[in-house]
N, C-alpha and C. Protein backbone atom coordinates (compact mmCIF):
# COMPACT_ATOMS: atom_id res chain seq x y z
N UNK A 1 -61.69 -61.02 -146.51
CA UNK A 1 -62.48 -60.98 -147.74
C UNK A 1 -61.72 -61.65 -148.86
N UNK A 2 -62.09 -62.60 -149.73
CA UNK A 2 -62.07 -63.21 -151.19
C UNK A 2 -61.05 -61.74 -151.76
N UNK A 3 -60.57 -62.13 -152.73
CA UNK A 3 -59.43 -61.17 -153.67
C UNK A 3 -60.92 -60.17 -154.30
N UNK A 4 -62.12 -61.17 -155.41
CA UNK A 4 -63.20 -60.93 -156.09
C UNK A 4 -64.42 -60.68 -154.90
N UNK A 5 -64.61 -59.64 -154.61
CA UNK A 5 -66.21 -59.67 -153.63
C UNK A 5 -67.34 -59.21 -154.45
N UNK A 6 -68.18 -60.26 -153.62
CA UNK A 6 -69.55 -60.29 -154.80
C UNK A 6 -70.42 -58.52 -153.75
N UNK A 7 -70.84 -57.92 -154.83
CA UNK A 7 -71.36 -56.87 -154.42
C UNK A 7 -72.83 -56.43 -154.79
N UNK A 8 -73.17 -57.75 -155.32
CA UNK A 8 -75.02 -57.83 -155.85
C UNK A 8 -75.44 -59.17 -155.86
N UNK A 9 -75.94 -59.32 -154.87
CA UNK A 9 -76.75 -60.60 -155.46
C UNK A 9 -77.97 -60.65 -155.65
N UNK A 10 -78.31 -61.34 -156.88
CA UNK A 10 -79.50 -61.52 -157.78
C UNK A 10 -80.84 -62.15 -157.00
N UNK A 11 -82.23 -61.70 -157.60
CA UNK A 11 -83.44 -63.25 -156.48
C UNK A 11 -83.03 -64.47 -156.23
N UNK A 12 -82.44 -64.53 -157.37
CA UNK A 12 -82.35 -66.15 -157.21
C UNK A 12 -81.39 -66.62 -156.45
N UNK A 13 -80.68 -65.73 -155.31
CA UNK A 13 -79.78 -66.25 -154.65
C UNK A 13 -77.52 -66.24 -154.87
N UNK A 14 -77.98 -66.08 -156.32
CA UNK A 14 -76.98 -65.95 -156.58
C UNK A 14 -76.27 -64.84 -156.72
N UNK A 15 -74.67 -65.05 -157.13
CA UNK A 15 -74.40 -63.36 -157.10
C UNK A 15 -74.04 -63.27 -158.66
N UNK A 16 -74.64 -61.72 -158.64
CA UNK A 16 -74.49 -61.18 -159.88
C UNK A 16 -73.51 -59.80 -160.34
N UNK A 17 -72.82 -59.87 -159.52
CA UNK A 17 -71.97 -58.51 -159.76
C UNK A 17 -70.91 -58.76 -158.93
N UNK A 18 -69.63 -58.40 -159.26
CA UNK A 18 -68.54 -58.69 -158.14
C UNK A 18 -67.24 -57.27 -158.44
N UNK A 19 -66.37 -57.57 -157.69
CA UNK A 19 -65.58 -55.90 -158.06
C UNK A 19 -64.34 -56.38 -157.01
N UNK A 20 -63.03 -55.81 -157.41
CA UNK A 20 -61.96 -56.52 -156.89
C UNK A 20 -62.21 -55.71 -155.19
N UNK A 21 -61.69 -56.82 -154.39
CA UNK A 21 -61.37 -55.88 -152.73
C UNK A 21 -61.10 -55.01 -152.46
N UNK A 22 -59.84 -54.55 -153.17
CA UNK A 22 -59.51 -52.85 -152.67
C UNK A 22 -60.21 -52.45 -152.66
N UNK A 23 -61.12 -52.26 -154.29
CA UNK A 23 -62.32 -51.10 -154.29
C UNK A 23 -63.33 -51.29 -153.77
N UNK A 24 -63.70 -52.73 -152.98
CA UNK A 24 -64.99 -53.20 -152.82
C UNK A 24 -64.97 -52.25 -151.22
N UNK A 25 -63.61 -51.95 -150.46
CA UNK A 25 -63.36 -51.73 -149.51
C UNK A 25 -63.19 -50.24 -149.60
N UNK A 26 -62.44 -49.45 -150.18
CA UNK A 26 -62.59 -48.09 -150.87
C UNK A 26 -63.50 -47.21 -150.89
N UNK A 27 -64.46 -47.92 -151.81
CA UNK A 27 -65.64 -46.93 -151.87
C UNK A 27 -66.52 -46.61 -150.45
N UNK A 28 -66.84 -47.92 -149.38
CA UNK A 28 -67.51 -46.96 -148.75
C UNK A 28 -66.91 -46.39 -147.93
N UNK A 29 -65.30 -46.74 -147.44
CA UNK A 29 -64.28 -46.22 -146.77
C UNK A 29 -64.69 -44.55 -147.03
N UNK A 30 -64.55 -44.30 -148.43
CA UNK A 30 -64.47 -42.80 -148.60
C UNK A 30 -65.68 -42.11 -148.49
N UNK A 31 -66.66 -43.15 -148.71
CA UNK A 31 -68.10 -42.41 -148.31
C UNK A 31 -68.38 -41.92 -147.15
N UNK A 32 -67.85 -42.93 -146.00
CA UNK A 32 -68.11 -42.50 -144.88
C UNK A 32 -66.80 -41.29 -144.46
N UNK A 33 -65.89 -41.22 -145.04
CA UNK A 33 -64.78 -40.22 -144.86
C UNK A 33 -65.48 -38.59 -145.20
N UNK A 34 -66.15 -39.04 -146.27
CA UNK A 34 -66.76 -37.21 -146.66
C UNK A 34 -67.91 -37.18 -146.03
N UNK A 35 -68.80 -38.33 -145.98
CA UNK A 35 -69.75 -37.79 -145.04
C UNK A 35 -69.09 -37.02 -143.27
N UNK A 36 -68.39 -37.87 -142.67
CA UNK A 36 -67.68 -37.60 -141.19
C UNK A 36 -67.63 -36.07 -141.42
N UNK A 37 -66.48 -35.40 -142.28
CA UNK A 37 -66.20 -34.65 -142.77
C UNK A 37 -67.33 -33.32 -143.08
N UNK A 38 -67.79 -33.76 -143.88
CA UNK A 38 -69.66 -33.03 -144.67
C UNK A 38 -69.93 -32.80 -142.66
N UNK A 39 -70.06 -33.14 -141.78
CA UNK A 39 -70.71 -33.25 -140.67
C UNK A 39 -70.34 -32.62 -139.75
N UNK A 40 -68.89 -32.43 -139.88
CA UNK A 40 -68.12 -31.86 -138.78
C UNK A 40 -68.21 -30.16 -139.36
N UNK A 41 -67.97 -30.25 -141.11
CA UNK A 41 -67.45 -28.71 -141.53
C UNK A 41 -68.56 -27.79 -141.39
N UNK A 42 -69.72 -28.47 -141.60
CA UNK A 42 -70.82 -27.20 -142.38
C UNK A 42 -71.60 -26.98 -141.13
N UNK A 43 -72.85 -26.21 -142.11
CA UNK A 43 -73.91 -25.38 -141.27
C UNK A 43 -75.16 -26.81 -141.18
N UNK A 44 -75.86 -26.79 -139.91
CA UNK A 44 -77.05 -27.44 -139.75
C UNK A 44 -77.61 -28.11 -140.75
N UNK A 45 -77.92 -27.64 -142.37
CA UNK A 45 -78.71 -28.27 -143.37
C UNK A 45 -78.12 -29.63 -143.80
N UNK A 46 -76.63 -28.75 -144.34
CA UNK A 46 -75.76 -29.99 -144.86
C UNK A 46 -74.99 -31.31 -143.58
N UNK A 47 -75.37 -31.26 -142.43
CA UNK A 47 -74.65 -31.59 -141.32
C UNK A 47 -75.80 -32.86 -141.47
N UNK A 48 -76.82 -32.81 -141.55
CA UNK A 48 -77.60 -33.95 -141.31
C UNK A 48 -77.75 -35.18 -143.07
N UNK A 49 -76.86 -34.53 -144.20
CA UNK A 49 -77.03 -35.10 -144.91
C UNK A 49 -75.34 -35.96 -145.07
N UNK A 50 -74.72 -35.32 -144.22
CA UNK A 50 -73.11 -35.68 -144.37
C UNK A 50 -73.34 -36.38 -143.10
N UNK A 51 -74.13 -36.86 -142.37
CA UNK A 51 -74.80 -38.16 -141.09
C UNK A 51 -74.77 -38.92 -141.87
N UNK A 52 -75.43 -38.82 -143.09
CA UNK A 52 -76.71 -39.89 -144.06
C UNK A 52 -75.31 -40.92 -144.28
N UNK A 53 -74.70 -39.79 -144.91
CA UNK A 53 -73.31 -40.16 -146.06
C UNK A 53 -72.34 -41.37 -145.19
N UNK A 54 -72.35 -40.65 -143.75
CA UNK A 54 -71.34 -41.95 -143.03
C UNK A 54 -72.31 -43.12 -142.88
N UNK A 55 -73.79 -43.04 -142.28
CA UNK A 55 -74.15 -43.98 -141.74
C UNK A 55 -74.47 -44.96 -143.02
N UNK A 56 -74.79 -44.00 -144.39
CA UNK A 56 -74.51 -45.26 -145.68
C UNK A 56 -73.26 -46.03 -145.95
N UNK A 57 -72.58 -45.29 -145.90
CA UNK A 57 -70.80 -45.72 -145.85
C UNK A 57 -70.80 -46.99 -144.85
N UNK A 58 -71.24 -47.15 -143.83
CA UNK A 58 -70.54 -47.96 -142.85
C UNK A 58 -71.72 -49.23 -143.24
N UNK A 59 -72.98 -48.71 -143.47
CA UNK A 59 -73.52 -50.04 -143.75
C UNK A 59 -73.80 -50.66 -145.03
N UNK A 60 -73.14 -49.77 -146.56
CA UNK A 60 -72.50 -50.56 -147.07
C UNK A 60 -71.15 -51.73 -146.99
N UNK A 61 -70.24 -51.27 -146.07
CA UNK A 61 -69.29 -52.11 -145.69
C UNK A 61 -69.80 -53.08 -145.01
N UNK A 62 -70.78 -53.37 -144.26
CA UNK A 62 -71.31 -53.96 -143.75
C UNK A 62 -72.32 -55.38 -143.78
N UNK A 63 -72.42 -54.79 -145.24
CA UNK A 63 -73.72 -55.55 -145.68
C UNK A 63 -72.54 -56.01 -146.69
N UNK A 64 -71.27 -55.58 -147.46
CA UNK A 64 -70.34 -56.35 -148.24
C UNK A 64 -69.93 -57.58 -147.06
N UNK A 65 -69.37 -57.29 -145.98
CA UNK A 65 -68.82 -58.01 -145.21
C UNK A 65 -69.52 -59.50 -145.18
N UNK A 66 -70.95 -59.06 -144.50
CA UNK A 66 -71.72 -60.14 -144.41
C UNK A 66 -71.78 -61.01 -145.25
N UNK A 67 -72.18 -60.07 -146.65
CA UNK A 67 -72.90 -61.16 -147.73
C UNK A 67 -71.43 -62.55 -147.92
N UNK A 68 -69.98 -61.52 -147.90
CA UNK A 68 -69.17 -62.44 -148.57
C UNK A 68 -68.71 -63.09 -147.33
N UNK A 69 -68.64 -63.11 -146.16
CA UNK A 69 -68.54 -64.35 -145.04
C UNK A 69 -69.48 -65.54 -145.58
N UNK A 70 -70.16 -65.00 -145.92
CA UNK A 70 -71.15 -66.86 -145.86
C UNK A 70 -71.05 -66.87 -147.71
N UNK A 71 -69.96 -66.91 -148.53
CA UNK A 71 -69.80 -67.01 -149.59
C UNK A 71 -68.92 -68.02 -149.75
């Protein structure tokens, strides 16, 4: 990944928001860390919302990855 990863891009193709790597890499790192977590600790209710939490986590990283390969 670029030092700067773009983390929004605009209709028009372009990008409109960017945020340095560590954190671009960070945030959903930890999302999916408390969701895993949220999933393993609790009772049935919260177990399916700490799923949500990893499977957002991983495909925000995911969808950063992509966008900034073809950047």
């Amino acid at each position: 990944l670029p030092e700067t990863v773009a983390v929004q891009i605009g209709l028009d193709g372009k990008v409109s928001n960017t945020m340095p790597k560590l954190l671009a890499i960070t945030v959903p790192t930890v999302i999916s860390v408390v969701g895993g977590i949220m999933s393993l600790k609790t009772n049935d209710s919260r177990k399916n919302k700490g799923i949500a939490l990893l499977c957002i986590g991983i495909i925000i990283m995911l969808v950063t990855i992509f966008v900034n390969f073809n950047r």
